[in-house]
N, C-alpha and C. Protein backbone atom coordinates (compact mmCIF):
# COMPACT_ATOMS: atom_id res chain seq x y z
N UNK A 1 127.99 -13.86 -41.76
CA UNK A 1 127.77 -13.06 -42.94
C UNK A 1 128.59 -11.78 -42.85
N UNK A 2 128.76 -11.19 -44.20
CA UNK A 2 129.89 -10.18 -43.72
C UNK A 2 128.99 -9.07 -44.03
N UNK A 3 129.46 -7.64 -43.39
CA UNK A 3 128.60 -6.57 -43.88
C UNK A 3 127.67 -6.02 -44.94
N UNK A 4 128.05 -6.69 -45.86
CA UNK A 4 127.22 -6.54 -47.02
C UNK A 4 126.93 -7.55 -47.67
N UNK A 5 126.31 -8.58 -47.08
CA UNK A 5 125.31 -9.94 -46.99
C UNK A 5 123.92 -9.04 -45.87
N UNK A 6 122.70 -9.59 -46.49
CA UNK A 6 122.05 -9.16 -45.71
C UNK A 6 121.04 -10.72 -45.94
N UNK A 7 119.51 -10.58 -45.06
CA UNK A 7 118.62 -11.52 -45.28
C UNK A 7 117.11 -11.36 -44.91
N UNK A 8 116.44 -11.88 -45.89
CA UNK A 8 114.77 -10.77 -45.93
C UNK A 8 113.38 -11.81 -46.31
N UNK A 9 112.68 -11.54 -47.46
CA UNK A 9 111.61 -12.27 -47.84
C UNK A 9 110.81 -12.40 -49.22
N UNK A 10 109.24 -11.97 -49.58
CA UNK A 10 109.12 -12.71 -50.56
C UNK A 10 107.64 -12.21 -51.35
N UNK A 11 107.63 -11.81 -52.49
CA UNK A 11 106.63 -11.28 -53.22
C UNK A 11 106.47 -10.05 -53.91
N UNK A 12 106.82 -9.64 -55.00
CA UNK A 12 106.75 -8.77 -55.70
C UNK A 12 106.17 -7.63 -55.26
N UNK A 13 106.57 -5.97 -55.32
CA UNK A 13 106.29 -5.02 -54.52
C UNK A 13 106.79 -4.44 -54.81
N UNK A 14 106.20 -3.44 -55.34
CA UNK A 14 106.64 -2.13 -56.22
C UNK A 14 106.02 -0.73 -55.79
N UNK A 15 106.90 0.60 -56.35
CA UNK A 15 106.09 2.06 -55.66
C UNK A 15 105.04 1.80 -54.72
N UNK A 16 106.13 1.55 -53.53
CA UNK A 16 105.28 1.54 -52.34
C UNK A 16 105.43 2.77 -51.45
N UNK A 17 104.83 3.72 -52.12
CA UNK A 17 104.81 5.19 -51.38
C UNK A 17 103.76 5.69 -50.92
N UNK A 18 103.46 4.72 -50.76
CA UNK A 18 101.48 5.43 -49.85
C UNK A 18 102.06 5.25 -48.38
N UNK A 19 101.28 5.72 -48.02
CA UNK A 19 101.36 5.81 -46.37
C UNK A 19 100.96 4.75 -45.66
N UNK A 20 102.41 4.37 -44.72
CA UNK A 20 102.17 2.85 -44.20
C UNK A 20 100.44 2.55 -43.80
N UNK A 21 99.64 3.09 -43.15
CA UNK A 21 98.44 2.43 -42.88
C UNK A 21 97.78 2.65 -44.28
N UNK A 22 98.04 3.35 -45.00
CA UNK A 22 96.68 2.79 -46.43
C UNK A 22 97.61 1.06 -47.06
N UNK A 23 98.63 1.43 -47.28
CA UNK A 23 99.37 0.34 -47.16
C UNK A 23 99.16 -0.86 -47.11
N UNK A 24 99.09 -0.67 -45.87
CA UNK A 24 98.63 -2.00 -45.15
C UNK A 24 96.62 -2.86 -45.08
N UNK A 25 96.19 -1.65 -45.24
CA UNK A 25 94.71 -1.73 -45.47
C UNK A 25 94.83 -2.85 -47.11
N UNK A 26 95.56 -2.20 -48.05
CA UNK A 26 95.57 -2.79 -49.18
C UNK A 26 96.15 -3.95 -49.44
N UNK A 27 97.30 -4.69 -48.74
CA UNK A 27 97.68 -5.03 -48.46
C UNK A 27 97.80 -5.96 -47.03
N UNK A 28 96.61 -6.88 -47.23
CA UNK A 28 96.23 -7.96 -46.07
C UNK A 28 97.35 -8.92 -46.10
N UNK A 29 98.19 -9.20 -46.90
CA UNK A 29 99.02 -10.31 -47.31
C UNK A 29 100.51 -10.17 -46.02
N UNK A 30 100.98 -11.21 -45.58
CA UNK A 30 102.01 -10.80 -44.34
C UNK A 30 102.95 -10.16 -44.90
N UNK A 31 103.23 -10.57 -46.37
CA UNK A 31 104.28 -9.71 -46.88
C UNK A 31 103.92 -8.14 -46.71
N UNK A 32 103.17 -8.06 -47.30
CA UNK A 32 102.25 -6.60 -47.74
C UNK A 32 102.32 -5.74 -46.12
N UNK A 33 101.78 -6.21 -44.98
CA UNK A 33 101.85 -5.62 -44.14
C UNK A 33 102.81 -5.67 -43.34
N UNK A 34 104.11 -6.75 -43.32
CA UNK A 34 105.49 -6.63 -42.77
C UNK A 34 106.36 -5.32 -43.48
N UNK A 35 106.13 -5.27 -44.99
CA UNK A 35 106.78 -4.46 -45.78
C UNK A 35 106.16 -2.90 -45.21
N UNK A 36 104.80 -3.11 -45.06
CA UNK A 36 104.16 -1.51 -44.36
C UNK A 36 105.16 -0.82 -42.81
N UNK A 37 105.07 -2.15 -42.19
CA UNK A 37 105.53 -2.17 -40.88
C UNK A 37 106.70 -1.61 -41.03
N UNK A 38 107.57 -2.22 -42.03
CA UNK A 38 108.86 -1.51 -41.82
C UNK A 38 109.28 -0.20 -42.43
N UNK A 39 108.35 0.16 -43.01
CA UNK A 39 108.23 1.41 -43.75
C UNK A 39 107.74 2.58 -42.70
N UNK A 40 106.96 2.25 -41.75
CA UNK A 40 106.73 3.17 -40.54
C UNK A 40 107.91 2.75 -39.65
N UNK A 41 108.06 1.87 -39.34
CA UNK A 41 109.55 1.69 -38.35
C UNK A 41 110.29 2.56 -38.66
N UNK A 42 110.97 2.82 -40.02
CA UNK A 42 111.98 3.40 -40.39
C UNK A 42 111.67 5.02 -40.45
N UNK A 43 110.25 5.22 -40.79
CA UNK A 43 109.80 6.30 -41.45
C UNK A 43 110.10 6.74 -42.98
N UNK A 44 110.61 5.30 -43.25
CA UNK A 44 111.49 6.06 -44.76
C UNK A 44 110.63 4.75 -45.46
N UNK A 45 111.16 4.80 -46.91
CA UNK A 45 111.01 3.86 -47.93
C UNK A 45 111.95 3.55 -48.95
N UNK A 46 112.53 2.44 -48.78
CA UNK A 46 113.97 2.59 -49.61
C UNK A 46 113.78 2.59 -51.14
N UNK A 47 115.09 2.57 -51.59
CA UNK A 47 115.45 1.99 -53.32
C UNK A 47 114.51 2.95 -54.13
N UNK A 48 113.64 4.51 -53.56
CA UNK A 48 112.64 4.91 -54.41
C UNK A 48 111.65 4.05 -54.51
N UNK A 49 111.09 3.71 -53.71
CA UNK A 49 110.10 2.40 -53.33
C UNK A 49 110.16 1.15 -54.46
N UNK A 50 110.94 1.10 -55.24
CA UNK A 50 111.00 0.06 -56.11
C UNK A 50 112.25 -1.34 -55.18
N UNK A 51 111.47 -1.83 -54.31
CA UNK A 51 111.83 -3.12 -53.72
C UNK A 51 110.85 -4.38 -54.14
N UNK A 52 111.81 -5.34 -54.79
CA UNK A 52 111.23 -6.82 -55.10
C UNK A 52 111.08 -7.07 -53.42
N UNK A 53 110.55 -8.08 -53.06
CA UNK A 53 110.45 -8.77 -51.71
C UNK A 53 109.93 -9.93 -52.43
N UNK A 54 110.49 -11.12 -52.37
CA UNK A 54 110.32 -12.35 -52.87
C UNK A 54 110.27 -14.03 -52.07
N UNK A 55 108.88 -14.27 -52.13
CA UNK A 55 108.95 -15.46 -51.19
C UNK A 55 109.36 -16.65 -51.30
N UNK A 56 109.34 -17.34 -50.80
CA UNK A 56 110.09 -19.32 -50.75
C UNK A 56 111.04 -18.74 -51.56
N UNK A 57 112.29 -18.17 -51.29
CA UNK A 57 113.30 -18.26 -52.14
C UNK A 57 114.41 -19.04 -51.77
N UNK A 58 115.01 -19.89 -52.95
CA UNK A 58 115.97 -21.17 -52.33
C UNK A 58 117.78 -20.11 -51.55
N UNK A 59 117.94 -20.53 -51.23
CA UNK A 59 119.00 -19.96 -50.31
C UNK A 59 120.04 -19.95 -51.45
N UNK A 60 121.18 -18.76 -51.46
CA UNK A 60 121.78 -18.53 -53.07
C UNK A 60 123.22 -19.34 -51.99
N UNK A 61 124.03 -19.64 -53.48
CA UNK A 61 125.32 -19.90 -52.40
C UNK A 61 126.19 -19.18 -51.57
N UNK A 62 126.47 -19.87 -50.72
CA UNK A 62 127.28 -19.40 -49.97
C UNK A 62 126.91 -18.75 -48.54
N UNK A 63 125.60 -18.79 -48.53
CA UNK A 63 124.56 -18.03 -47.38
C UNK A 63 124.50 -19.19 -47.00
N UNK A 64 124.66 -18.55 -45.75
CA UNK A 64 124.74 -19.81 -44.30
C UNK A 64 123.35 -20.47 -44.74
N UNK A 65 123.24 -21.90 -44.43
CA UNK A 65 121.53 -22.56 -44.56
C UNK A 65 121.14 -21.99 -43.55
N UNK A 66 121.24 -21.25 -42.20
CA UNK A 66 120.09 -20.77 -41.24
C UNK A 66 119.54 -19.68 -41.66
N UNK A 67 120.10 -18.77 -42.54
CA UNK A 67 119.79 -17.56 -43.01
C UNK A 67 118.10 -17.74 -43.03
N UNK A 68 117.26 -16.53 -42.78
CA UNK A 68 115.38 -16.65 -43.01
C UNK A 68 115.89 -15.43 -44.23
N UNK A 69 116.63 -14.96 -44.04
CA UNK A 69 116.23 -13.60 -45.34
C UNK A 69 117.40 -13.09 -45.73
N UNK A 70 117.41 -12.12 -46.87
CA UNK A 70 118.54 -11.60 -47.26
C UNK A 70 118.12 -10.53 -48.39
N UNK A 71 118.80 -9.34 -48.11
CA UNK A 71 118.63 -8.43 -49.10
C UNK A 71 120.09 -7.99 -50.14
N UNK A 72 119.69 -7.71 -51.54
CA UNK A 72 120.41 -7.64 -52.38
C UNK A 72 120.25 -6.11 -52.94
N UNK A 73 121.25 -5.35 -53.69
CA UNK A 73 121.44 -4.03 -54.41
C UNK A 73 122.51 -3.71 -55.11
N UNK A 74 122.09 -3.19 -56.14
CA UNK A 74 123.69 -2.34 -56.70
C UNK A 74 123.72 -1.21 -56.11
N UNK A 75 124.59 -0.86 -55.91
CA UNK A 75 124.95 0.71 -55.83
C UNK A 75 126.09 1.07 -56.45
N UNK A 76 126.38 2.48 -55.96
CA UNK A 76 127.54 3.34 -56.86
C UNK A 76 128.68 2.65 -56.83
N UNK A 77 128.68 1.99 -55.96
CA UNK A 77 130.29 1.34 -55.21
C UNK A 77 130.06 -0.32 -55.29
N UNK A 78 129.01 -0.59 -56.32
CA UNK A 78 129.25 -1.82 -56.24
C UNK A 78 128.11 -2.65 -55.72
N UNK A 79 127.89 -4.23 -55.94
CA UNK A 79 126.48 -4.60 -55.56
C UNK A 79 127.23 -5.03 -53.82
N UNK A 80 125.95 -4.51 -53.24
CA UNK A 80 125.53 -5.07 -51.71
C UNK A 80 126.26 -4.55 -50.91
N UNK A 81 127.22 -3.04 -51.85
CA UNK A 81 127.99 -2.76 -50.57
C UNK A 81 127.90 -1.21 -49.57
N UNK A 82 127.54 -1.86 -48.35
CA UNK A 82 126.39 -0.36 -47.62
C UNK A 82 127.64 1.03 -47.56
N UNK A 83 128.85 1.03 -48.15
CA UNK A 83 129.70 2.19 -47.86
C UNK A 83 129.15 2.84 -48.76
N UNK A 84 128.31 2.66 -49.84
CA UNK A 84 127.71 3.25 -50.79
C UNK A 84 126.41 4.29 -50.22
N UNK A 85 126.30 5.18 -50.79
CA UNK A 85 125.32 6.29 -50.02
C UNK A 85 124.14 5.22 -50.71
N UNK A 86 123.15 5.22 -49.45
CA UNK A 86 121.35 4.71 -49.86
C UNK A 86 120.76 5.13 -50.91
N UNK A 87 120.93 6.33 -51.08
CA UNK A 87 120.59 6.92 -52.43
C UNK A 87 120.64 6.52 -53.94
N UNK A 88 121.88 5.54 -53.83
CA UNK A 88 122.68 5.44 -55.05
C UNK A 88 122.01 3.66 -55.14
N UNK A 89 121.04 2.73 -54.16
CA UNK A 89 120.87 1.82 -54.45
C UNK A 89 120.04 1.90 -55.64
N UNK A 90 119.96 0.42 -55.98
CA UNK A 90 118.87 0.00 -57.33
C UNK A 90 119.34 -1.51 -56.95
N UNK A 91 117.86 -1.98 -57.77
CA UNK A 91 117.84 -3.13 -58.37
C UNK A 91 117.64 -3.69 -56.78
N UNK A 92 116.49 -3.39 -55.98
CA UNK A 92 116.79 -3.89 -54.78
C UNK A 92 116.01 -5.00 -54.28
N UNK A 93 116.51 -6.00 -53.61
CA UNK A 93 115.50 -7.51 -53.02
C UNK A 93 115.79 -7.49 -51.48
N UNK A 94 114.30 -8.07 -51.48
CA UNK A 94 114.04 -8.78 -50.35
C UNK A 94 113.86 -10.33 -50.54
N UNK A 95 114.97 -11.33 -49.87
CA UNK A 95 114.41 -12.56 -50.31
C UNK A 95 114.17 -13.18 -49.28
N UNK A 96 112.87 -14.28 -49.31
CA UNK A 96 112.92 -14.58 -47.60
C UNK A 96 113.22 -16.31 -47.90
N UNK A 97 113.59 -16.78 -47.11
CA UNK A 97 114.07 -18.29 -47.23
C UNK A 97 113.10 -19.53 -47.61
N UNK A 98 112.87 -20.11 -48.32
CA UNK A 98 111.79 -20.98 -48.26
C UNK A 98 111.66 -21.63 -47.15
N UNK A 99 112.91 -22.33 -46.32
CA UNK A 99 113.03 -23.42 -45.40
C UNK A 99 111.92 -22.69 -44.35
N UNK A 100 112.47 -21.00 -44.51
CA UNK A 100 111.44 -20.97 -43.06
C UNK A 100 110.35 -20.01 -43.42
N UNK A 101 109.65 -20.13 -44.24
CA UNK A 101 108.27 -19.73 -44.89
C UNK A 101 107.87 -20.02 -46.01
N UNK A 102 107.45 -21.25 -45.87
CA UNK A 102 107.37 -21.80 -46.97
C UNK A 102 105.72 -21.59 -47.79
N UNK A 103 105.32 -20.91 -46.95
CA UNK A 103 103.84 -21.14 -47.06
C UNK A 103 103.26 -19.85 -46.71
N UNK A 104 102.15 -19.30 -47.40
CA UNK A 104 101.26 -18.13 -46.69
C UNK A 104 100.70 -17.99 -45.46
N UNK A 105 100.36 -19.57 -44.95
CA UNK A 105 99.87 -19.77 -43.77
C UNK A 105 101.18 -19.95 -42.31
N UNK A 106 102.66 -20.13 -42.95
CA UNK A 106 103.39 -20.04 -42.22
C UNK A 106 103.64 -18.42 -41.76
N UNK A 107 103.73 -17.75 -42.71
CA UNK A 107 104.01 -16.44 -42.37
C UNK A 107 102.86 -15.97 -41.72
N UNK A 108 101.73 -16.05 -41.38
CA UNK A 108 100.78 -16.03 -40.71
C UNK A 108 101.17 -15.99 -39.02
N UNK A 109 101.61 -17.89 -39.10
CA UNK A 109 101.98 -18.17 -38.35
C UNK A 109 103.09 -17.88 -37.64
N UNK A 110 103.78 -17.39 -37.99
CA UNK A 110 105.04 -16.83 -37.57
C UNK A 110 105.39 -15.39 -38.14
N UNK A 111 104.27 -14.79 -37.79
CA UNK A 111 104.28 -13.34 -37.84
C UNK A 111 105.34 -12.16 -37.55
N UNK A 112 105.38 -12.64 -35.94
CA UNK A 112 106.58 -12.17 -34.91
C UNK A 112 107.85 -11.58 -36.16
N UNK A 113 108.33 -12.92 -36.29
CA UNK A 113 110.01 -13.37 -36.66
C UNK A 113 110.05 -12.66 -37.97
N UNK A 114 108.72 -12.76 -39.08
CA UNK A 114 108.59 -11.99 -40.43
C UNK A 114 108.67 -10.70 -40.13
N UNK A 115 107.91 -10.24 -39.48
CA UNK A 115 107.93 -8.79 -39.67
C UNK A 115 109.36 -8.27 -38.77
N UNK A 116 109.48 -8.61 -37.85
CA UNK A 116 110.84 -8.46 -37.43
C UNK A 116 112.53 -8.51 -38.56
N UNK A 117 112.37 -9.60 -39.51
CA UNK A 117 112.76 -9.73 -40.47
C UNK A 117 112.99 -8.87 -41.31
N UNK A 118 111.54 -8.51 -41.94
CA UNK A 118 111.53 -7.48 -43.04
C UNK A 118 111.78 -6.33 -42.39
N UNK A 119 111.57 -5.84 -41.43
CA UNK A 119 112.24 -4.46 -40.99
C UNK A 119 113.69 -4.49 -41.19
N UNK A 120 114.54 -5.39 -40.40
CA UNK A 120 115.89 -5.63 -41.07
C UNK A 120 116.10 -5.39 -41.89
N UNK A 121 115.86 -6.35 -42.98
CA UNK A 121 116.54 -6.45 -44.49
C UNK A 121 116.00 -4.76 -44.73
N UNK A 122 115.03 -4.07 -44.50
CA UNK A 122 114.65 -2.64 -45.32
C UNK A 122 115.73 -1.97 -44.46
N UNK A 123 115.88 -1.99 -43.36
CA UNK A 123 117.04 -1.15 -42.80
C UNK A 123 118.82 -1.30 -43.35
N UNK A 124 118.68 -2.39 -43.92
CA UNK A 124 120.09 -2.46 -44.85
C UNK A 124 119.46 -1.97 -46.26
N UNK A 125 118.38 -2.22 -46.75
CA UNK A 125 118.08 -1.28 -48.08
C UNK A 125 118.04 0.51 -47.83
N UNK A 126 117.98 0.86 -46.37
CA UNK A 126 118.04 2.19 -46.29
C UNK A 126 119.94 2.48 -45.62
N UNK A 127 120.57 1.72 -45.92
CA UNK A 127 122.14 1.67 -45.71
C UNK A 127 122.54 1.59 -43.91
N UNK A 128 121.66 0.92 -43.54
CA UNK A 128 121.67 0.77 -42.24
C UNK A 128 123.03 -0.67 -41.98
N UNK A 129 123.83 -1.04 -41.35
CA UNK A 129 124.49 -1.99 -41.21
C UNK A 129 124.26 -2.90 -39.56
N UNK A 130 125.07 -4.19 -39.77
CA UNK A 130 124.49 -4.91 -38.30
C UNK A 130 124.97 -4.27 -37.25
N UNK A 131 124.21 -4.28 -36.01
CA UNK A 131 124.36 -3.37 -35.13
C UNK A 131 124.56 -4.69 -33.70
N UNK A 132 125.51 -4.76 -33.16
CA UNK A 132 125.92 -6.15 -32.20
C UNK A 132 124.96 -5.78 -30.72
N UNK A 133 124.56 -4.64 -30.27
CA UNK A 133 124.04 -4.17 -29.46
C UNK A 133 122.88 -4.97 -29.20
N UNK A 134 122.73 -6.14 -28.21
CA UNK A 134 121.64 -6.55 -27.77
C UNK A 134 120.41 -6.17 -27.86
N UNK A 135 119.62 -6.79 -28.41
CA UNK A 135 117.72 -5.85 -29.01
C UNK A 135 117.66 -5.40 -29.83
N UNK A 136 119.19 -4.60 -30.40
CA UNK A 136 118.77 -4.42 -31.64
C UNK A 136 118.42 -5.27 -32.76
N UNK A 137 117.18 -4.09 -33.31
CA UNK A 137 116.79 -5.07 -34.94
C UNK A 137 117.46 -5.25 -35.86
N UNK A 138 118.61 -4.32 -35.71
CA UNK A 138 119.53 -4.59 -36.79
C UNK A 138 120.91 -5.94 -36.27
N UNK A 139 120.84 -6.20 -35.36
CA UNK A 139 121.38 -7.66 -35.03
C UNK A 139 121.21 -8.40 -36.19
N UNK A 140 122.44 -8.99 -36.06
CA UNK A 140 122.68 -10.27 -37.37
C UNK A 140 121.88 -11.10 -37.05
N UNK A 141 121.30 -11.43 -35.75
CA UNK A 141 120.75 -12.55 -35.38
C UNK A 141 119.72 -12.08 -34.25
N UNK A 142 117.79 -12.20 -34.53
CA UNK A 142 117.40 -11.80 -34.15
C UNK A 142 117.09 -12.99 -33.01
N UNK A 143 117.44 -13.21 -31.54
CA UNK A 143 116.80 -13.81 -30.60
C UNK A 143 115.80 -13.51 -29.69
N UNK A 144 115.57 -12.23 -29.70
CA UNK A 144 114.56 -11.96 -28.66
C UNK A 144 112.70 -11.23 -28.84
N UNK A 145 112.32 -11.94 -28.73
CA UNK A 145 110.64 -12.04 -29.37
C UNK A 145 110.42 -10.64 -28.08
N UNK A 146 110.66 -10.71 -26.86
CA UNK A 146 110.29 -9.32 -25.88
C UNK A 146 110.27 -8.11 -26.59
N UNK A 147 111.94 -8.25 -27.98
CA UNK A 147 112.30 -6.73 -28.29
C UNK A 147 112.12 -6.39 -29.74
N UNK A 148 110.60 -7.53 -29.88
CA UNK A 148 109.64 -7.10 -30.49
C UNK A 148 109.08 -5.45 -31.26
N UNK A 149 109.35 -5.10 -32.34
CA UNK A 149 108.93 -4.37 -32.40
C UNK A 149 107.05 -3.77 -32.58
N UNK A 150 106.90 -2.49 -31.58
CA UNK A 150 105.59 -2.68 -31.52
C UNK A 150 104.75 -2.51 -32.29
N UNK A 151 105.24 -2.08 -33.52
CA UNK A 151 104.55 -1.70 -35.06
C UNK A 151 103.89 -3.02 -35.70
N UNK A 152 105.17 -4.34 -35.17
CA UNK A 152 104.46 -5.87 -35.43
C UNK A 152 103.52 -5.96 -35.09
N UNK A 153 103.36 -5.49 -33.82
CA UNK A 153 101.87 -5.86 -32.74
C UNK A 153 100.90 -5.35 -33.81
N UNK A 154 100.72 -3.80 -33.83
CA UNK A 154 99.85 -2.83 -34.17
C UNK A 154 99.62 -3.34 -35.63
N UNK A 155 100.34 -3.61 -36.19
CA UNK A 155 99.94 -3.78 -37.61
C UNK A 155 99.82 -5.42 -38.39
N UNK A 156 99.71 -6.34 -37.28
CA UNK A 156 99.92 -7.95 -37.26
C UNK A 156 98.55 -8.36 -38.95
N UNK A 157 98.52 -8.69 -39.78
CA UNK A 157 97.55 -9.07 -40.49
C UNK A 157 96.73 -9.98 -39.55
N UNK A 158 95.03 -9.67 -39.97
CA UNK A 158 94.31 -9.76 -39.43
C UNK A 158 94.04 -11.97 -39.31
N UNK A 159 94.37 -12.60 -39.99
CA UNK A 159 94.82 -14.14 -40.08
C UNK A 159 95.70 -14.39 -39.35
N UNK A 160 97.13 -13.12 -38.52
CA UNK A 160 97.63 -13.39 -37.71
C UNK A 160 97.79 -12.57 -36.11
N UNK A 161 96.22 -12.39 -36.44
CA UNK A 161 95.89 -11.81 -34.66
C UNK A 161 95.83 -12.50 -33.75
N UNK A 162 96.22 -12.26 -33.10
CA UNK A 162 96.16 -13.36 -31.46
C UNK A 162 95.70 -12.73 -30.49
């Protein structure tokens, strides 16, 4: 994927400016509390909190089929492209892949990899780009469940406590 391809998840989500733990209280749903998670990760909240996050979404063309997510925006300079100041996004998505959450009870189930996910894709909605540096979350390609972020742990929906 090239710099301004990104990949994310799924469910409508709007002025999300409360404070990640009321947030998340309101918000039992994995989307609802991955989207919290990454909102304290970052400390920020992108797009003026007006982010779609949209689930089972079919993979658009041209995105690799392994892709789990991908985020979309216009900005000043054009759609999806992060040389554009964060400020200047709109119109912003989170889409998460159907192939690999297809289900409420999958994202449950695979908690880890979602919320890990949605922190990503919000870190390219806050003009963040891929970062090749091993562990990082902003890696194109997340392999390592250890470098976990611990906000997943702390804030896991309660259907996906272990």
């Amino acid at each position: 994927m090239t710099a301004s391809r990104f990949l994310v998840a799924a469910t409508v989500l709007a002025g999300l400016a409360v404070p990640a733990s009321a947030e998340a209280a309101r918000s039992p749903t994995p989307i609802g509390a991955a989207t919290a998670a990454a909102h304290r990760y970052w400390g920020a909240v992108p797009c003026s909190g007006q982010v779609k996050v949209l689930a089972r979404s079919a993979l658009t063309a041209g995105v690799n089929p392994t892709t789990d997510a991908w985020a979309t925006f216009t900005s000043s300079l054009g759609a999806n492209n992060l040389a554009a100041p964060a400020g200047s996004y709109r119109n912003c998505a989170i889409s998460l892949a159907r192939w690999r959450w297809p289900t409420t009870a999958s994202m449950h189930e695979d908690w880890d990899l979602l919320c890990a996910t949605v922190i990503h894709e919000t870190g390219h909605l806050l003009g963040r780009p891929h970062d090749s540096r091993r562990g990082s979350i902003m890696a194109p390609v997340f392999g390592e469940r250890s470098k976990l972020p611990s906000i997943c742990r702390t804030m896991r929906p309660r259907a996906a406590r272990r």
